[in-house]
PDB file of N, CA and C in Angstrom:
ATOM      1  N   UNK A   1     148.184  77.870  44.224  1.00  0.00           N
ATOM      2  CA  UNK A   1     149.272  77.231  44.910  1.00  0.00           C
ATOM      3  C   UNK A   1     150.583  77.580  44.202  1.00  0.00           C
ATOM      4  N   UNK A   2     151.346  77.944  44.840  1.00  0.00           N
ATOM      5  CA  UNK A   2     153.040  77.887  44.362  1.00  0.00           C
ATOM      6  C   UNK A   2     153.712  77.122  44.008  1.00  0.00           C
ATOM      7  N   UNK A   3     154.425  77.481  43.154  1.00  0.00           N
ATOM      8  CA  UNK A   3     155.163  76.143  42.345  1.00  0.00           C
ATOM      9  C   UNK A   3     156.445  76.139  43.128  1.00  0.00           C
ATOM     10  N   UNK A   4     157.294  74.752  43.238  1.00  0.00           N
ATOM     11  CA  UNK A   4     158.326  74.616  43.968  1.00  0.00           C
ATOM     12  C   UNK A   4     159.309  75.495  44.275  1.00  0.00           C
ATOM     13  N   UNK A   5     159.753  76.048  42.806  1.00  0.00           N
ATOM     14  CA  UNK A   5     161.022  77.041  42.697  1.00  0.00           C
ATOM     15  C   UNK A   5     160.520  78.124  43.574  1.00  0.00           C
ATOM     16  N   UNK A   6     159.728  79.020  43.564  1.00  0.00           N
ATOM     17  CA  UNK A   6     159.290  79.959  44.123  1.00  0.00           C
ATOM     18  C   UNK A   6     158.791  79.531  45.324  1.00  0.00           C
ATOM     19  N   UNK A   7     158.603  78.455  46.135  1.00  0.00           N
ATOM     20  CA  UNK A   7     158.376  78.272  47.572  1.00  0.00           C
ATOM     21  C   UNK A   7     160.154  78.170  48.515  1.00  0.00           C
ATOM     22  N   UNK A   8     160.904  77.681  47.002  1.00  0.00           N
ATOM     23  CA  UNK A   8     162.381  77.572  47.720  1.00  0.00           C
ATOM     24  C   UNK A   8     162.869  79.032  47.530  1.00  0.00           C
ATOM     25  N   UNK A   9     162.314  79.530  46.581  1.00  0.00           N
ATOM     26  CA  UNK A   9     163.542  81.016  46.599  1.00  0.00           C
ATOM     27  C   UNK A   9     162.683  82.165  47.677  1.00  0.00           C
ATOM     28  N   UNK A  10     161.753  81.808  48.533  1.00  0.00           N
ATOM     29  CA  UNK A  10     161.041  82.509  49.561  1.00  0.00           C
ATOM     30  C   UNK A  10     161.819  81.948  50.725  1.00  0.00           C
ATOM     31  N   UNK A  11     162.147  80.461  50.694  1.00  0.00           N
ATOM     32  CA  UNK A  11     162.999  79.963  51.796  1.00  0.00           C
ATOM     33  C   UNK A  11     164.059  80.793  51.766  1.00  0.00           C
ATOM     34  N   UNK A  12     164.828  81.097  50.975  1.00  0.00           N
ATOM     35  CA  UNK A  12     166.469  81.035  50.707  1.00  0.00           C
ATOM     36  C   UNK A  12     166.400  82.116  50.870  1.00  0.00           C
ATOM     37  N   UNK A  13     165.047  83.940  50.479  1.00  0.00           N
ATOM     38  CA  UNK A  13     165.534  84.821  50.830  1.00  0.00           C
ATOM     39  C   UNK A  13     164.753  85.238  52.631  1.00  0.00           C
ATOM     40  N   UNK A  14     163.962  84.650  53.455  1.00  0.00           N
ATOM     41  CA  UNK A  14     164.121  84.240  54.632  1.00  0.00           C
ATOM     42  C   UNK A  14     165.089  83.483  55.054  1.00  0.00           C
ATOM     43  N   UNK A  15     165.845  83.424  55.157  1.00  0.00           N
ATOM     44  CA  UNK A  15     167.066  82.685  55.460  1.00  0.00           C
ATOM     45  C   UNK A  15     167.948  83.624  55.738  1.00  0.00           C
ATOM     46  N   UNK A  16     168.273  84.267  54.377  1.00  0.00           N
ATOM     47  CA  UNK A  16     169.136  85.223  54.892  1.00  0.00           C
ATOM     48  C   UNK A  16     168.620  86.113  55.257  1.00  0.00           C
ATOM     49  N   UNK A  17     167.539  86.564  55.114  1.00  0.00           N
ATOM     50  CA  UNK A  17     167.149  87.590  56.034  1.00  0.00           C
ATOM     51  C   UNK A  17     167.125  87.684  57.525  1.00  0.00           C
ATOM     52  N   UNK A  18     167.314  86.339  57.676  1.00  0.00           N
ATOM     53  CA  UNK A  18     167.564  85.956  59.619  1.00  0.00           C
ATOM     54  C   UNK A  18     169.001  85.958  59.616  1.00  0.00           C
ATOM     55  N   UNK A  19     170.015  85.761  58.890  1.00  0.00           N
ATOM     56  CA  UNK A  19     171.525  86.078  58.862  1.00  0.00           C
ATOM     57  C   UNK A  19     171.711  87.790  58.378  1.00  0.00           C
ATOM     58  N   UNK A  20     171.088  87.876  57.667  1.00  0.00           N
ATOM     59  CA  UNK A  20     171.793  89.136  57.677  1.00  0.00           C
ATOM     60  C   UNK A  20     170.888  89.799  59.326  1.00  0.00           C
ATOM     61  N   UNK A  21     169.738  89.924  59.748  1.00  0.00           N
ATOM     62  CA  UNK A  21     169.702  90.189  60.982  1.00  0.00           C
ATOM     63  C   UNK A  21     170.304  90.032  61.906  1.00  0.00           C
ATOM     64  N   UNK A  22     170.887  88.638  62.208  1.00  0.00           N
ATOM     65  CA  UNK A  22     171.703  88.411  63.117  1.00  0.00           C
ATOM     66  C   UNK A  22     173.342  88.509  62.976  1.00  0.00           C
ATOM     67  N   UNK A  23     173.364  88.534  62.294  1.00  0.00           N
ATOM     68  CA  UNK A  23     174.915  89.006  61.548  1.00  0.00           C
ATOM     69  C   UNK A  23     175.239  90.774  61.222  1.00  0.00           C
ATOM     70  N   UNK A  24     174.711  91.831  61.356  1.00  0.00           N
ATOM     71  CA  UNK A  24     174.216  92.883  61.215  1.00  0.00           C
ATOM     72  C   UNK A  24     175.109  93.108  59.222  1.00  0.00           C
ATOM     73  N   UNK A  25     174.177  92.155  58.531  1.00  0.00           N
ATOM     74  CA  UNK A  25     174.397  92.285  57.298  1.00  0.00           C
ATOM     75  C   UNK A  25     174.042  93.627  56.531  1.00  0.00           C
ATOM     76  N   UNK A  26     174.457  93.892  55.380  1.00  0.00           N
ATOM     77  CA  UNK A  26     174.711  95.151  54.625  1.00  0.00           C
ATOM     78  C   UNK A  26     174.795  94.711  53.567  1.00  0.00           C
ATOM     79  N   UNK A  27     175.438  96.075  52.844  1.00  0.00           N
ATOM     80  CA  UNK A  27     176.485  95.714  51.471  1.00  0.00           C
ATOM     81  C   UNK A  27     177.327  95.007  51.521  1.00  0.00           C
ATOM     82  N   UNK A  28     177.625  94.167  51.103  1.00  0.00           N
ATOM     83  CA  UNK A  28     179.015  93.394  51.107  1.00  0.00           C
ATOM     84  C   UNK A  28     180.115  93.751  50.140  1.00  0.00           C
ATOM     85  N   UNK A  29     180.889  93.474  51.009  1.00  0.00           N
ATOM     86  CA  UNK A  29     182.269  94.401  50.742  1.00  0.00           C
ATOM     87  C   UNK A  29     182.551  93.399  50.244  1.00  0.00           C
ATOM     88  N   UNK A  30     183.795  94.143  48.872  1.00  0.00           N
ATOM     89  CA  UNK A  30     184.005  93.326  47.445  1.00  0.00           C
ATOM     90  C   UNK A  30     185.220  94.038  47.630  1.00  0.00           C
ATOM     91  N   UNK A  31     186.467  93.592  47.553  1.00  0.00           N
ATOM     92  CA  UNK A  31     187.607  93.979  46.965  1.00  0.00           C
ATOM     93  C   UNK A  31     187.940  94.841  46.023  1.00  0.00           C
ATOM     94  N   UNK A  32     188.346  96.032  45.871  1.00  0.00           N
ATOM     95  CA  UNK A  32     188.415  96.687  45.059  1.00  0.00           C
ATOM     96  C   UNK A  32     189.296  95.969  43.837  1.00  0.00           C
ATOM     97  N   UNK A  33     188.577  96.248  42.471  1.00  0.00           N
ATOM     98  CA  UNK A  33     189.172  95.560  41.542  1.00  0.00           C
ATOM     99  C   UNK A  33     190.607  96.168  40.859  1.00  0.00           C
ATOM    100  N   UNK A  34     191.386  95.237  40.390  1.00  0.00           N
ATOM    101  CA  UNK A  34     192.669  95.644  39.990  1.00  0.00           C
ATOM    102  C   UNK A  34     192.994  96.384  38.813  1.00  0.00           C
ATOM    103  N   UNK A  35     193.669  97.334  38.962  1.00  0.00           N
ATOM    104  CA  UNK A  35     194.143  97.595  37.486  1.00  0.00           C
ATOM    105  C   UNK A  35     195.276  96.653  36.539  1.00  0.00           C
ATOM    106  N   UNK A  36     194.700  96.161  35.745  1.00  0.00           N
ATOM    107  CA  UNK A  36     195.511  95.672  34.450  1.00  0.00           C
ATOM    108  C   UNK A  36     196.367  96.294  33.844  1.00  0.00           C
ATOM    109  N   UNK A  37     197.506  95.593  33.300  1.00  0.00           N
ATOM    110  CA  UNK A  37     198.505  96.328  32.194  1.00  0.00           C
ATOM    111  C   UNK A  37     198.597  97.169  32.575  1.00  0.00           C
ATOM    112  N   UNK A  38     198.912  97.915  33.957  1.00  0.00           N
ATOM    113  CA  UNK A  38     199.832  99.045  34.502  1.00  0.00           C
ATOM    114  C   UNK A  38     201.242  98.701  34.630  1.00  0.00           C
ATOM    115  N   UNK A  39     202.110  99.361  34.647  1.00  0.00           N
ATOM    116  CA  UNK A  39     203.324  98.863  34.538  1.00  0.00           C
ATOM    117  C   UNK A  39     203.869  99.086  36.103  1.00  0.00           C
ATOM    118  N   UNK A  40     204.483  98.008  36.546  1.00  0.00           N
ATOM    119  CA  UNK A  40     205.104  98.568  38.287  1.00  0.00           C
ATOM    120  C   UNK A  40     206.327  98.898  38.400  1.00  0.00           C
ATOM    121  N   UNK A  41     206.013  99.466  39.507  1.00  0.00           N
ATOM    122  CA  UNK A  41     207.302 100.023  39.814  1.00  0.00           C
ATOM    123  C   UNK A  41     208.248  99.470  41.446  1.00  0.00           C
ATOM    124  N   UNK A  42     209.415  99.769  40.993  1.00  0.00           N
ATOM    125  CA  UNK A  42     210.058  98.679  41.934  1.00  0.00           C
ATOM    126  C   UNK A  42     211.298  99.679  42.343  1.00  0.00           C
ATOM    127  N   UNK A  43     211.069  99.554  43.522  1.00  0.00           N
ATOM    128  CA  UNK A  43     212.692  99.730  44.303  1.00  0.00           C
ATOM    129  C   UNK A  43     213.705  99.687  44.037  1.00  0.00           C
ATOM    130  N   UNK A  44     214.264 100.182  43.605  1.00  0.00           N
ATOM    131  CA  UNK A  44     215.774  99.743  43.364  1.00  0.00           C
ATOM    132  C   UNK A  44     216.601  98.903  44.747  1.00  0.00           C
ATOM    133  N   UNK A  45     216.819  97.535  44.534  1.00  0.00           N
ATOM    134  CA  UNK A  45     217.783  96.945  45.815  1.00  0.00           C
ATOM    135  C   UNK A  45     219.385  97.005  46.050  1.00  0.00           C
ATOM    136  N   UNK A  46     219.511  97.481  46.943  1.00  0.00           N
ATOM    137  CA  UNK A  46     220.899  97.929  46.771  1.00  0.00           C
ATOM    138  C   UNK A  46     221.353  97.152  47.168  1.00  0.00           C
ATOM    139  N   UNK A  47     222.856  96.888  46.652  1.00  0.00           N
ATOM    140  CA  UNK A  47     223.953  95.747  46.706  1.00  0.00           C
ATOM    141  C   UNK A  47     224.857  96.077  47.906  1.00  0.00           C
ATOM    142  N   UNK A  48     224.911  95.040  48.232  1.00  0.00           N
ATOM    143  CA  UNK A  48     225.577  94.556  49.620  1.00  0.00           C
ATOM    144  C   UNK A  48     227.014  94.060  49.504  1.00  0.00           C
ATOM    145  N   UNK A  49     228.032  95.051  49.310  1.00  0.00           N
ATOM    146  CA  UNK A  49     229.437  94.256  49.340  1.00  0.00           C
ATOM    147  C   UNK A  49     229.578  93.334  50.227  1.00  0.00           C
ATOM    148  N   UNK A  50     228.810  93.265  51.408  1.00  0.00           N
ATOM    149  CA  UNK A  50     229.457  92.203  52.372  1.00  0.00           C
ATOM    150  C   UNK A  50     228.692  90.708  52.175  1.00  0.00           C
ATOM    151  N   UNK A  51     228.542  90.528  51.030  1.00  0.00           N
ATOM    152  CA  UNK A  51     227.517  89.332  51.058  1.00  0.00           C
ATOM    153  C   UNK A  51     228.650  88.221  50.665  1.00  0.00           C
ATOM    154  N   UNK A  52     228.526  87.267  51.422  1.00  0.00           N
ATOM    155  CA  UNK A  52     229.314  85.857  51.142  1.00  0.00           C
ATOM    156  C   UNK A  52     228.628  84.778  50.868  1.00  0.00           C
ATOM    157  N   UNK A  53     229.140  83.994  50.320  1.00  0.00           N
ATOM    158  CA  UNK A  53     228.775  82.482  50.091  1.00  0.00           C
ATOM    159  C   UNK A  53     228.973  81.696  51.049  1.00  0.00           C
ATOM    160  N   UNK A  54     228.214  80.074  50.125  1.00  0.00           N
ATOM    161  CA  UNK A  54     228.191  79.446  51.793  1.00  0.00           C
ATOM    162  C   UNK A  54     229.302  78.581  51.715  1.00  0.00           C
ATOM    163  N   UNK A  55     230.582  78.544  51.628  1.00  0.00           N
ATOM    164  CA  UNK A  55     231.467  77.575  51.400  1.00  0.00           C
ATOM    165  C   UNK A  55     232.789  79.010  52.379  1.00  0.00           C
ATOM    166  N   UNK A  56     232.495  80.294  51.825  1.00  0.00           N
ATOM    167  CA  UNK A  56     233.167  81.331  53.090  1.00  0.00           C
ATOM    168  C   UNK A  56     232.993  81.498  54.263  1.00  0.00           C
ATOM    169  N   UNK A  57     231.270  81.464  54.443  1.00  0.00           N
ATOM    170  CA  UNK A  57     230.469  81.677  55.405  1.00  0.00           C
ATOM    171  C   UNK A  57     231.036  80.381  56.667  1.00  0.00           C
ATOM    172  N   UNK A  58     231.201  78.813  55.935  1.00  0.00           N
ATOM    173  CA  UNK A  58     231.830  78.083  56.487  1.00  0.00           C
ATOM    174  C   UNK A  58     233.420  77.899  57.283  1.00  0.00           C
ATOM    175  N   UNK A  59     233.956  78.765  56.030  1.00  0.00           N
ATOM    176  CA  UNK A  59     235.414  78.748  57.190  1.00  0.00           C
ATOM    177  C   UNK A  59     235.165  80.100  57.706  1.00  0.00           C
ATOM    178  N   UNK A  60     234.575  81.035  57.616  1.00  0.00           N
ATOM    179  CA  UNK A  60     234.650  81.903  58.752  1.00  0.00           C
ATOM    180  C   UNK A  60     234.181  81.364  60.098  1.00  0.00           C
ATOM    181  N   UNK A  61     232.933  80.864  60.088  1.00  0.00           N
ATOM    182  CA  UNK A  61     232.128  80.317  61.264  1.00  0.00           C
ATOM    183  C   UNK A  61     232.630  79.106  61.756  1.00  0.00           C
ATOM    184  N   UNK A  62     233.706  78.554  60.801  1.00  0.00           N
ATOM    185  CA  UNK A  62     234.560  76.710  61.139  1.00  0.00           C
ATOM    186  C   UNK A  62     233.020  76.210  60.948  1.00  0.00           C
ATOM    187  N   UNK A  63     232.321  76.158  60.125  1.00  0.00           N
ATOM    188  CA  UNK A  63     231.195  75.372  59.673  1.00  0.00           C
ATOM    189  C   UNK A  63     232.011  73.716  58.821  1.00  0.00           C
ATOM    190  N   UNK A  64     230.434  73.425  58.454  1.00  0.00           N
ATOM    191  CA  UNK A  64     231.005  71.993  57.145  1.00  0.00           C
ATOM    192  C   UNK A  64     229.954  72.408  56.280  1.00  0.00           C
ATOM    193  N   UNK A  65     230.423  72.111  55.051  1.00  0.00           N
ATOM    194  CA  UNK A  65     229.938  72.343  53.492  1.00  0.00           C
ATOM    195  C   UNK A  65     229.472  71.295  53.073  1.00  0.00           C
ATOM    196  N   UNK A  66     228.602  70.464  53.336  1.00  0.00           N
ATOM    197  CA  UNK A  66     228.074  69.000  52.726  1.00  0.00           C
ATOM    198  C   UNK A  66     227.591  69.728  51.144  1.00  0.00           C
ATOM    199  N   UNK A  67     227.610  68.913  50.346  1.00  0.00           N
ATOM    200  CA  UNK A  67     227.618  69.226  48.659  1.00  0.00           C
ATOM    201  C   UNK A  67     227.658  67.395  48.393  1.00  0.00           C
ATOM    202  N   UNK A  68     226.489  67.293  47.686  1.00  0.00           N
ATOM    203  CA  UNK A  68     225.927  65.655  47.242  1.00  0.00           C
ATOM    204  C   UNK A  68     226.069  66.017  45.598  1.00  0.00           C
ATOM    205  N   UNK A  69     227.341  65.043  45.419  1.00  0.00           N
ATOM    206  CA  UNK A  69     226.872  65.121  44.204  1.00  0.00           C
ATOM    207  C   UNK A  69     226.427  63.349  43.491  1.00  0.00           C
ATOM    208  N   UNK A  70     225.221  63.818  42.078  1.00  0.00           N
ATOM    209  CA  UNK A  70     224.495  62.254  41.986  1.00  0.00           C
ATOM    210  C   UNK A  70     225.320  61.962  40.358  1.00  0.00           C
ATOM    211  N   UNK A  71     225.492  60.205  40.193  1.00  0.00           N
ATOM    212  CA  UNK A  71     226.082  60.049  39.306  1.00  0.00           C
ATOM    213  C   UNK A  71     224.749  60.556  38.099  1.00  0.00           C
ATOM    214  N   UNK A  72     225.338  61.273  37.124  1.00  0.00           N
ATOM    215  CA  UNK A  72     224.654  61.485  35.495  1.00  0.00           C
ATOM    216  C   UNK A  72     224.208  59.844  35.022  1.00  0.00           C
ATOM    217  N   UNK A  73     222.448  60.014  35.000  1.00  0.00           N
ATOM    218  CA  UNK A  73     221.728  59.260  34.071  1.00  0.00           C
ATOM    219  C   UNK A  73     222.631  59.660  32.692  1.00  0.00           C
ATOM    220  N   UNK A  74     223.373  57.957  31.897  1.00  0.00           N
ATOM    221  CA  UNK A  74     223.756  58.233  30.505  1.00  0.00           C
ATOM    222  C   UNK A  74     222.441  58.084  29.885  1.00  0.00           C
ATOM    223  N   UNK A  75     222.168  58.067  28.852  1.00  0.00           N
ATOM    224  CA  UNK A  75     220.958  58.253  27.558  1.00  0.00           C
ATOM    225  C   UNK A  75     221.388  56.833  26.796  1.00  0.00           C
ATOM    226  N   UNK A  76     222.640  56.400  26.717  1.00  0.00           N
ATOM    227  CA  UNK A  76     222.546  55.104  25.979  1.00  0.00           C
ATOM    228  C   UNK A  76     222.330  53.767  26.665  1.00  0.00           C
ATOM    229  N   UNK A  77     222.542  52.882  25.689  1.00  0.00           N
ATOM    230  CA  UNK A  77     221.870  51.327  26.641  1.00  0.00           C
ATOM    231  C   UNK A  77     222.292  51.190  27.703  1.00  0.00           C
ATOM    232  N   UNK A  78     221.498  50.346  28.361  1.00  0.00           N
ATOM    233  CA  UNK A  78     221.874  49.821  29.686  1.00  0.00           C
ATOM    234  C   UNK A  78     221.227  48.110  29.359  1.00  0.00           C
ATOM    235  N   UNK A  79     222.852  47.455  30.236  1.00  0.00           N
ATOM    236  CA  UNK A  79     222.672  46.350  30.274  1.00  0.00           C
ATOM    237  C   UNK A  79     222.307  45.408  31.403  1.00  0.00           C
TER     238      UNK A  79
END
């Protein structure tokens, strides 16, 4: 008679053997792994003279500039 482990690991590889049948299973595809500590390389981004802020961007467009400012937590007592 068979001992438990080996009646479950006969389940588990019938099991998938009805998924990988019905699934038309294979090799399974694994992500090719990364190279480490290569150094990258990057684009150079080129600068945009026409770039504005948003306080210009506002009076060009007649926008509004909401800006919250919060009172400073002091560090000494409070009474």
């Amino acid at each position: 008679m068979a001992n438990h482990a080996d009646s479950l690991a006969d389940i588990g590889r019938g099991g998938f053997a009805l998924l990988d049948r019905f699934y038309g299973g294979g090799a399974s595809v694994r992500a090719p792994k990364k190279p480490y500590n290569v150094p990258q390389q990057h684009a150079p981004i080129p600068s945009n003279k026409n770039v504005i802020d948003s306080k210009k961007a506002a009076e060009k467009y007649k926008g509004v500039v909401i800006v919250e400012y919060y009172k400073k937590k002091s560090a000494g007592w409070h009474f």
